[in-house]
Protein backbone atom coordinates (compact mmCIF):
# COMPACT_ATOMS: atom_id res chain seq x y z
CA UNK A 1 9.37 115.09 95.19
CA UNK A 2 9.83 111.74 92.97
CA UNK A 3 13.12 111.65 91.49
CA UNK A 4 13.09 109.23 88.30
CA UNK A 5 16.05 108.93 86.26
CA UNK A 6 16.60 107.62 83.33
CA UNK A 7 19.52 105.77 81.73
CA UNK A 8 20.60 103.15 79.71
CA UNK A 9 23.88 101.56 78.95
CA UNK A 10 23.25 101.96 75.56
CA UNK A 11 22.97 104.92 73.16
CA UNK A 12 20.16 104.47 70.16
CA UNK A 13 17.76 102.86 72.72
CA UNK A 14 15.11 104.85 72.88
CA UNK A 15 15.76 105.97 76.43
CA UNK A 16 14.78 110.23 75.64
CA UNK A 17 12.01 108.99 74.01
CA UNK A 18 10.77 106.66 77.23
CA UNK A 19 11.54 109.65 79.65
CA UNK A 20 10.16 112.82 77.30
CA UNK A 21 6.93 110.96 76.78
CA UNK A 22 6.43 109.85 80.70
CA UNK A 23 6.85 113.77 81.42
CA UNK A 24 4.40 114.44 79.66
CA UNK A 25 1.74 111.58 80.81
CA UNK A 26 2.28 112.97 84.02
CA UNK A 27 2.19 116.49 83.74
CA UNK A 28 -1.40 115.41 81.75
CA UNK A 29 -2.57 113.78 84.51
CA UNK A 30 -2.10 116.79 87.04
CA UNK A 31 1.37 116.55 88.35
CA UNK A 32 3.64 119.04 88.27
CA UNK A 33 6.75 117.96 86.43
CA UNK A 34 10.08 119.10 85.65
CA UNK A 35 12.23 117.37 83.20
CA UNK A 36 15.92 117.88 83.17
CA UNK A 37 18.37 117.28 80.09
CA UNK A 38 21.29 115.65 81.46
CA UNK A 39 22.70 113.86 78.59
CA UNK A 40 25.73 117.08 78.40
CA UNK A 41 27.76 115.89 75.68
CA UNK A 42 24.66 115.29 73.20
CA UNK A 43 21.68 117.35 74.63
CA UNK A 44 18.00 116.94 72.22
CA UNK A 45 15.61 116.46 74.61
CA UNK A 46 13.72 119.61 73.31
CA UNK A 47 13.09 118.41 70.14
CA UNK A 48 11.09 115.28 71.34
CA UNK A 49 9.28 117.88 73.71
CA UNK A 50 8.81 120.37 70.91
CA UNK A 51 10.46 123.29 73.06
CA UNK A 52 11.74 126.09 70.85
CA UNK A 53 15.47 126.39 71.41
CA UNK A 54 16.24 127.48 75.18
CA UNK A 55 17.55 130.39 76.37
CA UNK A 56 19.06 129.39 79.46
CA UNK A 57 20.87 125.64 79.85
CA UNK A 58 22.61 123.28 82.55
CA UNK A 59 25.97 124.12 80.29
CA UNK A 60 25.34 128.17 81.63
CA UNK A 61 25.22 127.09 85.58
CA UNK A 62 28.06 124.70 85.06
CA UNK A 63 29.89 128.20 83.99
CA UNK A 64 28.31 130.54 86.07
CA UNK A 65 26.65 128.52 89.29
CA UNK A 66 25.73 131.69 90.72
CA UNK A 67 22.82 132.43 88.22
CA UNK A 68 19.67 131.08 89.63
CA UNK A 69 19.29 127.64 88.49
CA UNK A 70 15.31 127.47 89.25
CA UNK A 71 14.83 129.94 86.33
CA UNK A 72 16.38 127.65 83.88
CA UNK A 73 12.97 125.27 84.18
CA UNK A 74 11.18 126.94 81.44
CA UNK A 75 7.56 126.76 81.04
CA UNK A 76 6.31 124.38 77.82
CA UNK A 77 3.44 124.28 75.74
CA UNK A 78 2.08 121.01 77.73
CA UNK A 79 0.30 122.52 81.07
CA UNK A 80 2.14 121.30 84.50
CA UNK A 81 5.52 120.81 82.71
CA UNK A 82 8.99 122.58 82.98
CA UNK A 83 11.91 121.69 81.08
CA UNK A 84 15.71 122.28 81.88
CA UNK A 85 17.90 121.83 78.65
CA UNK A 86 20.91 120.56 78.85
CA UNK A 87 24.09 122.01 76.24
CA UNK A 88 25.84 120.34 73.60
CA UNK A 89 27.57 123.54 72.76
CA UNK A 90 29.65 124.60 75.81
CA UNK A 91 32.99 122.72 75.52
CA UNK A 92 33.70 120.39 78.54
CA UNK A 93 29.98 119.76 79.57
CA UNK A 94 29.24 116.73 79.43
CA UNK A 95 32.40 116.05 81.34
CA UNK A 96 31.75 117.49 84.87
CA UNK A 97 34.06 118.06 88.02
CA UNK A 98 32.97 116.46 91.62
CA UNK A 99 32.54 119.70 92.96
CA UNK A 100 30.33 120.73 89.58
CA UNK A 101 28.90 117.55 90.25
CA UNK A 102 27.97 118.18 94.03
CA UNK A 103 26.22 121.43 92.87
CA UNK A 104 23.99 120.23 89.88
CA UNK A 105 22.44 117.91 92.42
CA UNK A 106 21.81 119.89 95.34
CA UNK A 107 20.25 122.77 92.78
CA UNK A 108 18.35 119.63 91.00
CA UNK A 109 17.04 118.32 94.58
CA UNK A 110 15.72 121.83 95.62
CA UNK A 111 13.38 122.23 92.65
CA UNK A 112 9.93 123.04 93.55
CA UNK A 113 8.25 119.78 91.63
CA UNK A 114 5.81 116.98 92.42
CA UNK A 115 8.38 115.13 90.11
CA UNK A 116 11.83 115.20 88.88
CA UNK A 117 12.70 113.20 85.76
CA UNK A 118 16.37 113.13 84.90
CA UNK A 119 17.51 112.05 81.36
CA UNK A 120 20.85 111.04 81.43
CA UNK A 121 23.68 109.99 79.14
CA UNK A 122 24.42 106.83 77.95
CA UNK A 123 27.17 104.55 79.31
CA UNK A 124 28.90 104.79 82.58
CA UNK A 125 30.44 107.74 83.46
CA UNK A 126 30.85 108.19 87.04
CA UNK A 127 28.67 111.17 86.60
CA UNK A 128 25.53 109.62 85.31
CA UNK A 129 26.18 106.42 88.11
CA UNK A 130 25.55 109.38 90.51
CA UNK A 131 22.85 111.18 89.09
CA UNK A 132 21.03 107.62 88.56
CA UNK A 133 21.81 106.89 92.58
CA UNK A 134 20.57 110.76 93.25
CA UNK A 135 16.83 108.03 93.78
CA UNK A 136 16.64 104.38 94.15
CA UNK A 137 14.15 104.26 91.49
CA UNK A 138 15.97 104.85 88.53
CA UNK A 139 14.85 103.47 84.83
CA UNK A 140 16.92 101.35 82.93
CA UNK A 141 16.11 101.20 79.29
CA UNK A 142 17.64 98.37 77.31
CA UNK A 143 16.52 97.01 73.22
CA UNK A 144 16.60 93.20 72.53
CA UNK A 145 19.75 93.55 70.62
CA UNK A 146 22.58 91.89 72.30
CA UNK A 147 25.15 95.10 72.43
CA UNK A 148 22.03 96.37 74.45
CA UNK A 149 21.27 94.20 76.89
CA UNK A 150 24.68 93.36 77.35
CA UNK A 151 25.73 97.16 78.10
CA UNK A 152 21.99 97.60 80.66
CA UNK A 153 23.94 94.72 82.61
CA UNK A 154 27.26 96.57 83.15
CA UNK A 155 25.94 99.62 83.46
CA UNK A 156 23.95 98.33 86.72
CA UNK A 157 27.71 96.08 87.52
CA UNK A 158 29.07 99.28 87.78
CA UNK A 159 26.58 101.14 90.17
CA UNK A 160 26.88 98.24 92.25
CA UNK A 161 30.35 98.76 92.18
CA UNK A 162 29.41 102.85 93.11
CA UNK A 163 27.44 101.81 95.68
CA UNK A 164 30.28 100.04 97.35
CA UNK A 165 33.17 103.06 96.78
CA UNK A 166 30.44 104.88 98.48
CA UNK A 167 30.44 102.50 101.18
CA UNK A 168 33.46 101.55 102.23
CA UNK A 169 35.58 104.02 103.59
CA UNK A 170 39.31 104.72 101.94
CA UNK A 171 41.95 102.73 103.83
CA UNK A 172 39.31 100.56 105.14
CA UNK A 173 39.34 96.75 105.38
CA UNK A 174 36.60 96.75 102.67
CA UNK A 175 38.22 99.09 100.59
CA UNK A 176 41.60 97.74 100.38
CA UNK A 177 40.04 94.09 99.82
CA UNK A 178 37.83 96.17 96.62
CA UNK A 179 41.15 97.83 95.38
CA UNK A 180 43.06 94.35 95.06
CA UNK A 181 40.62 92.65 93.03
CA UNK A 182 40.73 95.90 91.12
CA UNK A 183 44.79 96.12 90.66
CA UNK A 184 44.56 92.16 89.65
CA UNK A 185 42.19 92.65 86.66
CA UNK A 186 39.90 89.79 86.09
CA UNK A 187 38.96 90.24 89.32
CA UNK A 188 36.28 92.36 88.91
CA UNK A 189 35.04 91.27 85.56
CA UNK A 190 34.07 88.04 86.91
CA UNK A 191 32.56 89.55 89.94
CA UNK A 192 30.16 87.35 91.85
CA UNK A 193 28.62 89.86 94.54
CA UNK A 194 27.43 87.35 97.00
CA UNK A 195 31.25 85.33 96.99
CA UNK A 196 32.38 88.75 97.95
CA UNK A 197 30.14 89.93 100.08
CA UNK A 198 30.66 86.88 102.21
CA UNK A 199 34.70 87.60 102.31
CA UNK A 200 34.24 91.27 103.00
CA UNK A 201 31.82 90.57 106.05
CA UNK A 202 35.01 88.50 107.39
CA UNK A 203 37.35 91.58 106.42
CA UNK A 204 34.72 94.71 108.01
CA UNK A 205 31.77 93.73 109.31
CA UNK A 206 31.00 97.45 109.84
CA UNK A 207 31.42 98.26 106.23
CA UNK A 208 30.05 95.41 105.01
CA UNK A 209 26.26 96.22 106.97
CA UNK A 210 26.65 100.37 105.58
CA UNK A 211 26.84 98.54 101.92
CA UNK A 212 24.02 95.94 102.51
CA UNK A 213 22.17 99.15 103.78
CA UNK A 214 22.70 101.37 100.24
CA UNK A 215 22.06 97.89 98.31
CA UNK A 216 18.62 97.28 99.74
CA UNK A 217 17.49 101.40 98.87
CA UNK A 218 18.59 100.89 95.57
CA UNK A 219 15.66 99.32 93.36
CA UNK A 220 16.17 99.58 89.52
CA UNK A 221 13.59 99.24 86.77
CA UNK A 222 13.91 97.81 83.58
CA UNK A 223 11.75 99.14 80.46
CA UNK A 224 12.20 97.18 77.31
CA UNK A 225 12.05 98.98 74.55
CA UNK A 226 11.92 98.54 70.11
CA UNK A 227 10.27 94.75 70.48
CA UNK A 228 9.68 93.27 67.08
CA UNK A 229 7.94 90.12 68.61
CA UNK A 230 6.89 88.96 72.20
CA UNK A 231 9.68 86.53 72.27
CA UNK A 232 11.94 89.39 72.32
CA UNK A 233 10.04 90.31 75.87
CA UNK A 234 12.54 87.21 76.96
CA UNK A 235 15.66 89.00 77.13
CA UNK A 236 14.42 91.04 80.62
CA UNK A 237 14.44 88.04 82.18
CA UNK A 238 18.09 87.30 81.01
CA UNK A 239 18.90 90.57 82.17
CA UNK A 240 17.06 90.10 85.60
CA UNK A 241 18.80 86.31 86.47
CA UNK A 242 22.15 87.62 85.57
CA UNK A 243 21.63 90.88 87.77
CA UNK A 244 20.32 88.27 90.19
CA UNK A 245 23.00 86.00 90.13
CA UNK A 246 26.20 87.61 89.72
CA UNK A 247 25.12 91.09 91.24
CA UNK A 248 22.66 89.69 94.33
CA UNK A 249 20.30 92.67 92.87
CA UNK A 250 16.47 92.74 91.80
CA UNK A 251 15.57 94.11 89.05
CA UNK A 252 11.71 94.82 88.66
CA UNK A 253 10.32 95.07 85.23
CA UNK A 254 8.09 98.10 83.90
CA UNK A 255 6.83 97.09 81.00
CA UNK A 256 7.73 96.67 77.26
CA UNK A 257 7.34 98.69 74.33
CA UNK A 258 7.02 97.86 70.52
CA UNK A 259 8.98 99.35 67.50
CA UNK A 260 6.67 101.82 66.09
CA UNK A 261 7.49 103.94 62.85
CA UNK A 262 4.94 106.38 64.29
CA UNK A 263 8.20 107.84 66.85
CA UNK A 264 10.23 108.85 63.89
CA UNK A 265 6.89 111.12 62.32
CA UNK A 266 6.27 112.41 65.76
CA UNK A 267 9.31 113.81 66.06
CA UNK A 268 9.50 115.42 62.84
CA UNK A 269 6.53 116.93 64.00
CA UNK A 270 7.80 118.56 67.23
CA UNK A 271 5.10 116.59 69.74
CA UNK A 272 5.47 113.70 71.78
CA UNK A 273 3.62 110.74 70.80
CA UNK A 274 1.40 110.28 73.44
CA UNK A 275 0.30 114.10 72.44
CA UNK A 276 0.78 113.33 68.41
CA UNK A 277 -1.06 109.92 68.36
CA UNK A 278 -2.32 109.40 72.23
CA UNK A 279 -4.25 106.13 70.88
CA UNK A 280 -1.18 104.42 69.65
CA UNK A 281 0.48 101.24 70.74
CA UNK A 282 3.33 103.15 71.52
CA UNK A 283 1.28 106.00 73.66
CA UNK A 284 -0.48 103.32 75.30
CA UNK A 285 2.72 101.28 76.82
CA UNK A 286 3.94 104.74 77.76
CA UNK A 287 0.77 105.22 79.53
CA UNK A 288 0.98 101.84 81.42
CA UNK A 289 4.25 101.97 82.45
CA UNK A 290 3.49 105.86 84.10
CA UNK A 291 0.61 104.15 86.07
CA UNK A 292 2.92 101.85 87.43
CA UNK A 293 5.26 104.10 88.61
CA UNK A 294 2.85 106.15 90.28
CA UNK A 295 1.33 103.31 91.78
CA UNK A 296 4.49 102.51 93.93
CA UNK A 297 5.75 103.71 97.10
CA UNK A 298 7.81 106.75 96.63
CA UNK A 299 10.03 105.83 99.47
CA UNK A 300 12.83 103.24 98.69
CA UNK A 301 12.05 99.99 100.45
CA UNK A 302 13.03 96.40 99.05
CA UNK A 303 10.44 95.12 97.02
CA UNK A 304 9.62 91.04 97.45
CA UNK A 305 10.87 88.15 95.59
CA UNK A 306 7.32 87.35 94.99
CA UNK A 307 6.55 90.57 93.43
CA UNK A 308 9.71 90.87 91.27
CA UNK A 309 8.11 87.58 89.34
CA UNK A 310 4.55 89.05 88.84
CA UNK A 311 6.10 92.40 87.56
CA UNK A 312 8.54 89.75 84.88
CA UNK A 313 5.03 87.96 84.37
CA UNK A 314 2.59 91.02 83.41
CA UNK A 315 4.99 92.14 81.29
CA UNK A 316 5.29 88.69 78.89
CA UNK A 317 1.47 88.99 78.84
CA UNK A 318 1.60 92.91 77.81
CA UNK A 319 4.20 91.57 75.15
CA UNK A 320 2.07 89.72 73.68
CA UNK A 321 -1.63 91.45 73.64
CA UNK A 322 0.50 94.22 72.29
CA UNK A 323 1.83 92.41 69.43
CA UNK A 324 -1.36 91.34 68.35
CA UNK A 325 -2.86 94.99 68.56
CA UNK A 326 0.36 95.74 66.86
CA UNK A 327 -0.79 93.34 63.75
CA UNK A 328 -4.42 94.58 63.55
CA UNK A 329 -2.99 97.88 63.99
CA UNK A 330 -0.88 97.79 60.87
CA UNK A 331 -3.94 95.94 58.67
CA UNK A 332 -6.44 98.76 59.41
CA UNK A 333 -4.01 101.55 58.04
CA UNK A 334 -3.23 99.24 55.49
CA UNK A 335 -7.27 99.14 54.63
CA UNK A 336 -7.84 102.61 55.37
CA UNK A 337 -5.11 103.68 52.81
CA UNK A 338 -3.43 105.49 54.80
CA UNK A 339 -0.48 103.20 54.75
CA UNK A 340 0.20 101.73 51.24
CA UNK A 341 1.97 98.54 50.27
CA UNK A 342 4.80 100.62 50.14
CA UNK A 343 5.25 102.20 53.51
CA UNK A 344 4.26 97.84 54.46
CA UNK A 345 7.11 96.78 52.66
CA UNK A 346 9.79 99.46 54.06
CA UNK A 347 8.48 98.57 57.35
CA UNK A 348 8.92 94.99 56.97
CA UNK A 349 12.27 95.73 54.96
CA UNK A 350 13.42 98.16 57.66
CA UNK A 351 12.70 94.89 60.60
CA UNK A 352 14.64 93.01 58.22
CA UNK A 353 17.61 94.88 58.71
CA UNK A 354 17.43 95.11 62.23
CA UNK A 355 17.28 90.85 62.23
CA UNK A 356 20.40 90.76 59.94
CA UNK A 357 22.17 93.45 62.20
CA UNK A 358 21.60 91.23 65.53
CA UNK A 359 22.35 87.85 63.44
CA UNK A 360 25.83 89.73 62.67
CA UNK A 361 26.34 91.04 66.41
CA UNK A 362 25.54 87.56 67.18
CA UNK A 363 28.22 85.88 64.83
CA UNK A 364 30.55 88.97 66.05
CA UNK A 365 30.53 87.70 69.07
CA UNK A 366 30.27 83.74 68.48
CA UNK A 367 33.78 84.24 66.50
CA UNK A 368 35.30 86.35 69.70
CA UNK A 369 34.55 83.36 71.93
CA UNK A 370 35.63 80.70 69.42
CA UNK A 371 39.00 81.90 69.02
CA UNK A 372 39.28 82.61 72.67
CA UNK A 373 38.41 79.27 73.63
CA UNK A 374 40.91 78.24 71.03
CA UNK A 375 43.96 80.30 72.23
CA UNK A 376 43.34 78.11 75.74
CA UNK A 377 41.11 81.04 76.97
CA UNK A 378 38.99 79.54 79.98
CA UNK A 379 35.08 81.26 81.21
């Protein structure tokens, strides 16, 4: 079975939408699919999917684990796909014990499926940094906007920083050494993986080989999603050197995907959009990015530096073919009628917004740093 999770460090990216859509392109093209809700605390995955409101939920097992979990995959409308639904009702979901924790995944891992796709919650609960380690294939998506990319970094900074709990052994060389940069603070904000990694191969050699192990199994992938212009297509590369640099980790890139109003009228209308509009922009990079996926391995293995750049370089070329589809795209439904100078001008008003929100994050943050650097703060 491929396990795919799905996260982002973000809410409001787009991230249900990336892995409700790839269920379905694969379930379309044969596979058998099951797609589990595991965002607890704010479950609406069956809306995108257009699944009538479930009758049995992850929030039941977490209460009862002794009802049979493989008979909460219910059968959907789309042939070849099953959907688990999370619960944003039962108090205390979304907030799940280790031994809860433990059980979810071993019930999740025996599921009959060609493949698994986990949505998860947003942030980094210690919870979704283990269901997103459950494969070493998990999604990131991320948005342009600065509080975005920003939060896709950490979020991987602090699987890293799973990765090596999960490593090094309490009372351990390793450990001890990870726990004092911890107690001091800025320690681990300004981590620098491959500084550390050098002291803790001093400290426990053994330790230190059983982390480089995990490290090289785990291979993340970056979807950029809600581009306005291919220039936005940019920031995965930001997000790739700094993950690079300061993590020693390799992020490949999927693909990117433009800011299309048609999301917002597909889910009004209970259907996915590659179901409600398959010849969309939006269907199309949903499409690509599926074919990718299924055109790699399924077992972990590290991927080459070499290949890491053509994955960052087909995707600034898909940027910008899809922008100018994007543009003729938006001139025939402005020809056809069915989009009228109105809808143009809330769409370009709506973009607007969105520029004037980022230039404020921006000047948010610019301010931050200025009066830092002014109180004698030093990078």
């Amino acid at each position: 079975m491929r396990i795919i999770p799905i996260a982002s460090g973000k809410g409001g990216v787009g991230k249900s939408l990336v892995a409700a859509n790839l269920a379905v392109v694969f379930a379309r093209s044969g596979k058998r699919v099951t797609l589990a809700d595991l965002d607890l605390g704010a479950s609406n995955l069956h809306l995108i999917i257009g699944h009538q409101k479930p009758g049995g939920s992850i929030g039941m097992f977490l209460n009862n684990p002794k009802i049979d979990f493989s008979a909460l995959a219910a059968e959907t409308d789309i042939p070849n796909l099953r959907f688990i639904p999370g619960d944003s009702e039962i108090p205390g979901a979304a907030t799940l014990k280790i031994s809860q924790r433990n059980q979810l995944i071993r019930r999740l891992l025996a599921l009959d499926a060609d493949i698994l796709i986990l949505d998860l919650g947003a942030g980094t609960h210690q919870s979704i940094l283990d269901f997103f380690l459950v494969s070493g294939q998990g999604i990131i998506v991320s948005s342009p906007a600065v509080t975005a990319t920003l939060n896709a970094y950490v979020f991987l900074k602090n699987v890293v920083f799973r990765l090596m709990y999960s490593a090094f052994k309490r009372g351990s060389p390793a450990y001890d050494y990870l726990e004092q940069l911890r107690k001091e603070g800025d320690g681990l904000k300004t981590l620098y993986l491959p500084k550390m990694l050098e002291d803790i191969e001093k400290r426990d050699p053994v330790s230190y080989t059983k982390f480089k192990t995990s490290i090289e199994r785990f291979q993340p992938r970056l979807v950029l999603n809600m581009l306005s212009s291919p220039n936005d297509a940019a920031v995965a590369m930001k997000i790739r050197r700094s993950c690079e640099a300061y993590l020693g980790l390799r992020v490949e890139h999927l693909g990117v995907i433009y800011r299309d109003s048609i999301q917002e009228i597909s889910l009004a209308s209970r259907l996915p959009v590659v179901l409600y509009k398959p010849q969309s922009m939006l269907s199309q990079a949903i499409c690509r990015i599926a074919d990718k996926i299924m055109q790699m391995p399924e077992e972990t293995s590290p991927f080459t530096l070499e290949s890491a750049d053509d994955s960052y370089q087909e995707a600034a070329i898909e940027a910008e073919t899809d922008f100018e589809n994007k543009k003729e795209y938006v001139e025939e439904l402005l020809h056809s009628g069915v989009l009228s100078q109105g809808d143009l001008i809330e769409t370009v008003e709506s973009q607007q917004l969105e520029i004037n929100k980022i230039k404020k994050e921006n000047l948010f943050l610019k301010t931050k740093l200025s009066k830092a650097l002014s109180q004698g703060f030093k990078p």
